[in-house]
PDB file of N, CA and C in Angstrom:
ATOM      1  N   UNK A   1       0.838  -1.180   0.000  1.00  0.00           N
ATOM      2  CA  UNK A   1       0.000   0.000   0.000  1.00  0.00           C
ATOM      3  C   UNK A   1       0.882   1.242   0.000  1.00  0.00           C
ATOM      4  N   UNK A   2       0.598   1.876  -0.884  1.00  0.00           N
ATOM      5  CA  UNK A   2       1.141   3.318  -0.623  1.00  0.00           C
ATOM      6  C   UNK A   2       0.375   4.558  -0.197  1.00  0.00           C
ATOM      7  N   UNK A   3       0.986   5.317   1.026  1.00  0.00           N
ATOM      8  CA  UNK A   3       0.511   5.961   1.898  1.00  0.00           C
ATOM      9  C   UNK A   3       0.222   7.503   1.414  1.00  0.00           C
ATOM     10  N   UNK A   4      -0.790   8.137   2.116  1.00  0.00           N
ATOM     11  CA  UNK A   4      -0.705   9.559   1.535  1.00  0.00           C
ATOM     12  C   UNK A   4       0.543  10.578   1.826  1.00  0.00           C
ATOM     13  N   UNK A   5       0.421  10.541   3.040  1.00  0.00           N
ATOM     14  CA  UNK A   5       1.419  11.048   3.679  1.00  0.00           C
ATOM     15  C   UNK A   5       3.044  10.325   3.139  1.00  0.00           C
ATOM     16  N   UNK A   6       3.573  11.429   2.354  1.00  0.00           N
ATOM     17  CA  UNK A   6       5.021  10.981   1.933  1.00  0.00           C
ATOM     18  C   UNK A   6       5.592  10.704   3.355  1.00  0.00           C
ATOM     19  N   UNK A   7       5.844  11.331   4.107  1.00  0.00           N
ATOM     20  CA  UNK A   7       7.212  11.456   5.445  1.00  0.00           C
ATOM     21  C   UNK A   7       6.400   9.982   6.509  1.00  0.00           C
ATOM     22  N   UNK A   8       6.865   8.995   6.138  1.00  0.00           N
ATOM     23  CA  UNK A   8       5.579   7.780   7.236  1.00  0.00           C
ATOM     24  C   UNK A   8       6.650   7.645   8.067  1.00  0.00           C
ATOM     25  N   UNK A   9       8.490   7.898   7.690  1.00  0.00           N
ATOM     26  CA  UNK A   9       9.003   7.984   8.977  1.00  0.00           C
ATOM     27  C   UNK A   9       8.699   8.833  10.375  1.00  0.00           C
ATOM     28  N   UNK A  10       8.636   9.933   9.796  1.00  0.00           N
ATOM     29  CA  UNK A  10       8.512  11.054  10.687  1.00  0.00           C
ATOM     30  C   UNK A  10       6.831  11.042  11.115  1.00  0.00           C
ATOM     31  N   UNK A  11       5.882  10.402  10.773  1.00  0.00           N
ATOM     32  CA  UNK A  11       4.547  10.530  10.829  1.00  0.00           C
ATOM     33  C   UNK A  11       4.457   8.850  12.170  1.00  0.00           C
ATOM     34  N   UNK A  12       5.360   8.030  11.747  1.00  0.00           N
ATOM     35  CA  UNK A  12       5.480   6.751  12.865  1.00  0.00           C
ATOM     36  C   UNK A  12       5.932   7.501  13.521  1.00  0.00           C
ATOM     37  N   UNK A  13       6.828   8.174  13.790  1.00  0.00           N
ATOM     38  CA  UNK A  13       7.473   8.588  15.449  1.00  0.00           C
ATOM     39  C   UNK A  13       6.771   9.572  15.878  1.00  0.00           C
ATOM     40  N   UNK A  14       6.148  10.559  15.020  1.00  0.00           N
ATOM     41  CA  UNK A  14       4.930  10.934  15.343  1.00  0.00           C
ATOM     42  C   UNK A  14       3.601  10.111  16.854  1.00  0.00           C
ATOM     43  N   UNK A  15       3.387   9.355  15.682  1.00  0.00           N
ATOM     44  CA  UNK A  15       2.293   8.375  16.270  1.00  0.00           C
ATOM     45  C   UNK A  15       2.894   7.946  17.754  1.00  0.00           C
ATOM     46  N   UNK A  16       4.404   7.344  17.614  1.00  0.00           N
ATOM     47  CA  UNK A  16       4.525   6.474  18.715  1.00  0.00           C
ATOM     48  C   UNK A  16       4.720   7.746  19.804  1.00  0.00           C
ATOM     49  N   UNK A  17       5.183   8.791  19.494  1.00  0.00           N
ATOM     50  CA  UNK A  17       4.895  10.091  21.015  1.00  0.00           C
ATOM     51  C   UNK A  17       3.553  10.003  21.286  1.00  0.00           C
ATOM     52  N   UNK A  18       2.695   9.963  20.162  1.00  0.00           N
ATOM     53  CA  UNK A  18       1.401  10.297  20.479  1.00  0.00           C
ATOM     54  C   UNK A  18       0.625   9.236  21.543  1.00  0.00           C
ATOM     55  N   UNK A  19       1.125   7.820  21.228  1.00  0.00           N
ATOM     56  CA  UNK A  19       0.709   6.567  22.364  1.00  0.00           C
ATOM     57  C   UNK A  19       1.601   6.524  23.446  1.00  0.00           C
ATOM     58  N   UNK A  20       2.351   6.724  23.504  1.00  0.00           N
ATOM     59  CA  UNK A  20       3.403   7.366  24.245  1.00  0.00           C
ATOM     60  C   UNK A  20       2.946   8.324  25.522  1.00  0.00           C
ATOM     61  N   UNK A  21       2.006   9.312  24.951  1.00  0.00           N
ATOM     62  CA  UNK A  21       2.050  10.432  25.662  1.00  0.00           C
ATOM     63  C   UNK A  21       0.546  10.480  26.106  1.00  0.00           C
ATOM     64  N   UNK A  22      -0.089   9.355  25.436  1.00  0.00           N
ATOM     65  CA  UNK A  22      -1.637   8.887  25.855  1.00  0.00           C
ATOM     66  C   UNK A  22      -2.958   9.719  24.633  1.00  0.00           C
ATOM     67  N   UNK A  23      -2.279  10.337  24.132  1.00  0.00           N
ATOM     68  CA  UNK A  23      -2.914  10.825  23.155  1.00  0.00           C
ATOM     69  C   UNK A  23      -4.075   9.978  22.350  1.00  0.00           C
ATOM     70  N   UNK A  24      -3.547   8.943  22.185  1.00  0.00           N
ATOM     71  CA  UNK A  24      -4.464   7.488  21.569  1.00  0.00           C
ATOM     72  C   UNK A  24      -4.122   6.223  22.479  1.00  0.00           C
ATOM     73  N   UNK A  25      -5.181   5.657  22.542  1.00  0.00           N
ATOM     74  CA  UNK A  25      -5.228   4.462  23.871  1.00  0.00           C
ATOM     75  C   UNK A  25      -4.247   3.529  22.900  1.00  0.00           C
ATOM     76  N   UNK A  26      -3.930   3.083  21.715  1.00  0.00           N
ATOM     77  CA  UNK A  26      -2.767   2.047  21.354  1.00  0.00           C
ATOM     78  C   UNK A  26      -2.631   2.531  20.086  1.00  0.00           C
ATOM     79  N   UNK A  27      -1.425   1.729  19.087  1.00  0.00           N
ATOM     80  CA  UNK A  27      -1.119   2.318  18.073  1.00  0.00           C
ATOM     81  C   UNK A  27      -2.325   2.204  16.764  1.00  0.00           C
ATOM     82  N   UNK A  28      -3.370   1.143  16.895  1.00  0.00           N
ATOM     83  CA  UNK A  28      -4.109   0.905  16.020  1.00  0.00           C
ATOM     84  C   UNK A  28      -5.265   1.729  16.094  1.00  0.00           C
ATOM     85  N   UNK A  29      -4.930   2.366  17.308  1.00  0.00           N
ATOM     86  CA  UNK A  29      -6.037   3.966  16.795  1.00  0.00           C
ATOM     87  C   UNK A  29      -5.429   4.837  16.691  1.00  0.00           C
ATOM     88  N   UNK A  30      -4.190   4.825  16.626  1.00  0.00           N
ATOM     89  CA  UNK A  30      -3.535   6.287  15.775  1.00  0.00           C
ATOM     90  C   UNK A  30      -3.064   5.720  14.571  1.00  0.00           C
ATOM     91  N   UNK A  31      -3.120   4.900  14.114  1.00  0.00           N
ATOM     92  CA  UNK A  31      -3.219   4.477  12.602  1.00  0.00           C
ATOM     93  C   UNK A  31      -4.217   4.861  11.920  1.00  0.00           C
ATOM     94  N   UNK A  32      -4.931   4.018  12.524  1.00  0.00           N
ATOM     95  CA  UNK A  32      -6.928   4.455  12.325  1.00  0.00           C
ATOM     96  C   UNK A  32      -6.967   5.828  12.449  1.00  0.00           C
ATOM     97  N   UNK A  33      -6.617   7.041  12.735  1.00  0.00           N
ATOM     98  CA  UNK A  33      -6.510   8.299  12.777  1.00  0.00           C
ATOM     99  C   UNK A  33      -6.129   9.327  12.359  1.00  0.00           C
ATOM    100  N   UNK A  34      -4.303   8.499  11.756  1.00  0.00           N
ATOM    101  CA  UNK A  34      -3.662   9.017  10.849  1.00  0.00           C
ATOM    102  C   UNK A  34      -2.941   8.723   9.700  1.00  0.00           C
ATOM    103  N   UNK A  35      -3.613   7.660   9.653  1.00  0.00           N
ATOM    104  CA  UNK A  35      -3.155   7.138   7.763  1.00  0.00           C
ATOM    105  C   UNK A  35      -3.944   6.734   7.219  1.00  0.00           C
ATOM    106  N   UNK A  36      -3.504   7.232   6.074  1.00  0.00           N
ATOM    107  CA  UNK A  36      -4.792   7.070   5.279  1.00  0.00           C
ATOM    108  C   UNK A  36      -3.804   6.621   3.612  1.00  0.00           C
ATOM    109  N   UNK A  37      -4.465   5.665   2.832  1.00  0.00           N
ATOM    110  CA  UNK A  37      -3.898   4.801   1.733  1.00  0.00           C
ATOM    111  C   UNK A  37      -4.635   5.568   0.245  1.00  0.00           C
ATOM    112  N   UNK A  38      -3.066   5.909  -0.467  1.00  0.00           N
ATOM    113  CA  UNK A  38      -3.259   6.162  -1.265  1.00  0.00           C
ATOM    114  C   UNK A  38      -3.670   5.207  -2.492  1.00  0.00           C
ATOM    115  N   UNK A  39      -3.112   4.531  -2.631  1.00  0.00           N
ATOM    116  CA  UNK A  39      -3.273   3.304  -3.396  1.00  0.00           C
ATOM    117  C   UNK A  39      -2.735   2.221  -3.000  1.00  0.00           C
ATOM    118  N   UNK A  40      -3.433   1.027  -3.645  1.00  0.00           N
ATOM    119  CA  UNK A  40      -3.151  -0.874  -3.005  1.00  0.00           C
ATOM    120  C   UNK A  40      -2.777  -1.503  -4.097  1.00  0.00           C
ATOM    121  N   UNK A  41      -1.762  -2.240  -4.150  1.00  0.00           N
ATOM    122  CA  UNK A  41      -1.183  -3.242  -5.191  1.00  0.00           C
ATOM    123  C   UNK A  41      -1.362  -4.690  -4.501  1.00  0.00           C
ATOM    124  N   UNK A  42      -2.050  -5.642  -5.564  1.00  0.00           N
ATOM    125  CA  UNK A  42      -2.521  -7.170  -5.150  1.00  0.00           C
ATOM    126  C   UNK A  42      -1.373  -7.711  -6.089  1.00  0.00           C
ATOM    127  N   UNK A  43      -0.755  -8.190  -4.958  1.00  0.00           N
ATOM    128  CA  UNK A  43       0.298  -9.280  -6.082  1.00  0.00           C
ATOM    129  C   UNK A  43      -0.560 -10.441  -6.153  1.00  0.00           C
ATOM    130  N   UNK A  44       0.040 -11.246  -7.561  1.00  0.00           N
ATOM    131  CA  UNK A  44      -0.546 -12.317  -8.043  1.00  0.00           C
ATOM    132  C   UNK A  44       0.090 -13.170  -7.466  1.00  0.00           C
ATOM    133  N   UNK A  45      -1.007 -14.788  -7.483  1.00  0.00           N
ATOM    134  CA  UNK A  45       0.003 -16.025  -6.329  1.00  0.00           C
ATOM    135  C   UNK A  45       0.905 -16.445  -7.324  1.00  0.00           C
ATOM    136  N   UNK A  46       1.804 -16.608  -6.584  1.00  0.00           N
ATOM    137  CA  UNK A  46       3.423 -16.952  -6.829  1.00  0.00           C
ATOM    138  C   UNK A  46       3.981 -18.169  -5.759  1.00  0.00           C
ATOM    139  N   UNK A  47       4.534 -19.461  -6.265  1.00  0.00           N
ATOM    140  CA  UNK A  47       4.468 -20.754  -5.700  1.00  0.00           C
ATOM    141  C   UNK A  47       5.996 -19.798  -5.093  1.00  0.00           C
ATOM    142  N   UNK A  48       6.902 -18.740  -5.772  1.00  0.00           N
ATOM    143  CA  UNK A  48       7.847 -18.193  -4.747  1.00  0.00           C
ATOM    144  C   UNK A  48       7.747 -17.590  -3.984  1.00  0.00           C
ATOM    145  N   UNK A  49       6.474 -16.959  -3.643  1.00  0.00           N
ATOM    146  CA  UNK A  49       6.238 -15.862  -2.924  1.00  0.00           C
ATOM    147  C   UNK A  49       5.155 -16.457  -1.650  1.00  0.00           C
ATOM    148  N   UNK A  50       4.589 -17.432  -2.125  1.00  0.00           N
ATOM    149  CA  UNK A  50       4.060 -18.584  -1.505  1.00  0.00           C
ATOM    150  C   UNK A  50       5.087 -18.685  -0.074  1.00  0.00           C
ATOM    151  N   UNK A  51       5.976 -19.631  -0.687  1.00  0.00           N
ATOM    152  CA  UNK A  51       7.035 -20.017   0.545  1.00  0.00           C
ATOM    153  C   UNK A  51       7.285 -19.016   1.734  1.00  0.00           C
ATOM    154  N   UNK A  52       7.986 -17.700   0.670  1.00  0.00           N
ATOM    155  CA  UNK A  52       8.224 -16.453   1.598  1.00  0.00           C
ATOM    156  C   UNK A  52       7.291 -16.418   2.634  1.00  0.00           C
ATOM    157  N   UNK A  53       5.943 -16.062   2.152  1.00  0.00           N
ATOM    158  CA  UNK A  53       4.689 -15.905   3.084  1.00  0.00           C
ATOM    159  C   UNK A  53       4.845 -16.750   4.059  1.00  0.00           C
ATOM    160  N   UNK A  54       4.724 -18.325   3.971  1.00  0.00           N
ATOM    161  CA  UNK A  54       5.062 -18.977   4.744  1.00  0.00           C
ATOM    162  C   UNK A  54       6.101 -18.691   5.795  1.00  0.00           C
ATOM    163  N   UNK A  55       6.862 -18.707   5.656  1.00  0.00           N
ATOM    164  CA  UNK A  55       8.306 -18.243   6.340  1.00  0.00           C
ATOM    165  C   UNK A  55       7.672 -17.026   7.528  1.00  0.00           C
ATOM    166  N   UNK A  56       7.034 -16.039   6.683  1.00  0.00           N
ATOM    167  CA  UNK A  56       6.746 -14.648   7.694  1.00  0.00           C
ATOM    168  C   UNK A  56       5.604 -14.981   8.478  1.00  0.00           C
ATOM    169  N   UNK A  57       4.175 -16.012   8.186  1.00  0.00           N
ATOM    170  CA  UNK A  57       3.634 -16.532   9.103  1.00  0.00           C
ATOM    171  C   UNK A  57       4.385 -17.332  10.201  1.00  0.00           C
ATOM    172  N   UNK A  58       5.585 -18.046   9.911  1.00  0.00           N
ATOM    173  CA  UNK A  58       6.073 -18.779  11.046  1.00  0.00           C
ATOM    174  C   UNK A  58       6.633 -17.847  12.331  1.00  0.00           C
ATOM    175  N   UNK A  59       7.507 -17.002  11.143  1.00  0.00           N
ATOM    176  CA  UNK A  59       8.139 -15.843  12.234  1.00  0.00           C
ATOM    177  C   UNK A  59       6.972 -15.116  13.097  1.00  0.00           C
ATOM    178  N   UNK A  60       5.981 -14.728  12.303  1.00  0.00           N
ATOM    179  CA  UNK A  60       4.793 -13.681  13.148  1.00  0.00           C
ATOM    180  C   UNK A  60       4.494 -14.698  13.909  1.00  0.00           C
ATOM    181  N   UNK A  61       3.676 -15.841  13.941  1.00  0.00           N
ATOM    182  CA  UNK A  61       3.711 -16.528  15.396  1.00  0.00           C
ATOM    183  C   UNK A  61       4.388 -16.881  16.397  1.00  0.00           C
ATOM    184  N   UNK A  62       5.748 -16.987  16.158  1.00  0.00           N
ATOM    185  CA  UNK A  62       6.662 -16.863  17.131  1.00  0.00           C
ATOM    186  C   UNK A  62       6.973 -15.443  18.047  1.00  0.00           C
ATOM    187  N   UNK A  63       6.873 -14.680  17.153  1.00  0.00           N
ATOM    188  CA  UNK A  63       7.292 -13.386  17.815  1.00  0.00           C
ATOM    189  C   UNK A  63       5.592 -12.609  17.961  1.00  0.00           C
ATOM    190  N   UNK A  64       4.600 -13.173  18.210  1.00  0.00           N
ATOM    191  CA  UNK A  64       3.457 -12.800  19.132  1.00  0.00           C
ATOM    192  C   UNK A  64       3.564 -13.059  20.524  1.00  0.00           C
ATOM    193  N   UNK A  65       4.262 -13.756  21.172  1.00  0.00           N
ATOM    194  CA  UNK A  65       4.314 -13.185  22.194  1.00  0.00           C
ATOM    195  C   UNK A  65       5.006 -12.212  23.119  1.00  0.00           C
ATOM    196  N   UNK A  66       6.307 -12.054  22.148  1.00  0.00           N
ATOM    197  CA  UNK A  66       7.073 -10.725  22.254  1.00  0.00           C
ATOM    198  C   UNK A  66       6.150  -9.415  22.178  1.00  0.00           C
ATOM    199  N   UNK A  67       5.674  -9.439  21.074  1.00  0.00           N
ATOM    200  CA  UNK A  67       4.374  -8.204  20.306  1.00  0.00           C
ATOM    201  C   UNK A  67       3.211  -7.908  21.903  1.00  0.00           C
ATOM    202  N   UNK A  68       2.832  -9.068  22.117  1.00  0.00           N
ATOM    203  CA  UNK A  68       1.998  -8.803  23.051  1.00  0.00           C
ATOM    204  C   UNK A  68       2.779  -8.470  24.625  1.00  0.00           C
ATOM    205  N   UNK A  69       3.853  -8.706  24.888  1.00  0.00           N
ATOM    206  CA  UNK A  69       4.289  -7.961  26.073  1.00  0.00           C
ATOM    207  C   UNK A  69       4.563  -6.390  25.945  1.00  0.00           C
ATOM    208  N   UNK A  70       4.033  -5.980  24.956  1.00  0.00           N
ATOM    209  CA  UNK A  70       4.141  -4.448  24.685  1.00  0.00           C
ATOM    210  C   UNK A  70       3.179  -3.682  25.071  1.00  0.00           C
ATOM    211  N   UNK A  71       1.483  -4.718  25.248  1.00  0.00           N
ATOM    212  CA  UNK A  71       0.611  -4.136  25.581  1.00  0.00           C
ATOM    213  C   UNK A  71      -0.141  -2.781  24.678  1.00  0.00           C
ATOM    214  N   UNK A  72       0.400  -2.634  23.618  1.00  0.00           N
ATOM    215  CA  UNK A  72       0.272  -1.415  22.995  1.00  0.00           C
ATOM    216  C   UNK A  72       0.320  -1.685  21.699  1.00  0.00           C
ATOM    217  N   UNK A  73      -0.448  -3.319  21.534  1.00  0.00           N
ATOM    218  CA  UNK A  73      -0.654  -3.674  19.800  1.00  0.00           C
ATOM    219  C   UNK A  73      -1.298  -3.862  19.088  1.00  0.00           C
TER     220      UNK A  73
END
């Protein structure tokens, strides 16, 4: 997805003062608040891109319970 906002560095550290500082109760309502998608690209299935995916589902379940000791996800 590409974002409206060119600067998403400076607009994330943004955000994270803003949960940070209580401004928004977690980061998925200052997402929900402040980004907004310029346009979406659907890649087509790919038996290589397949695997990859695979791979990043294994990692994202492993590292959910890291994610969730943050309290702020």
């Amino acid at each position: 997805a590409v974002q409206e906002n060119e600067e998403a560095a400076c607009l994330g550290a943004a955000m994270i003062g803003a949960v940070s500082g209580g401004d928004f109760r977690n980061y998925k309502e200052a997402v929900d608040k402040c980004v907004s998608i310029k346009e979406e690209f659907c890649p087509q299935p790919s038996p290589r891109l397949d695997g990859k995916y695979g791979l990043f589902e294994k990692l994202y379940e492993n590292l959910a319970p890291v994610f969730a000791q943050t309290g702020k996800s």
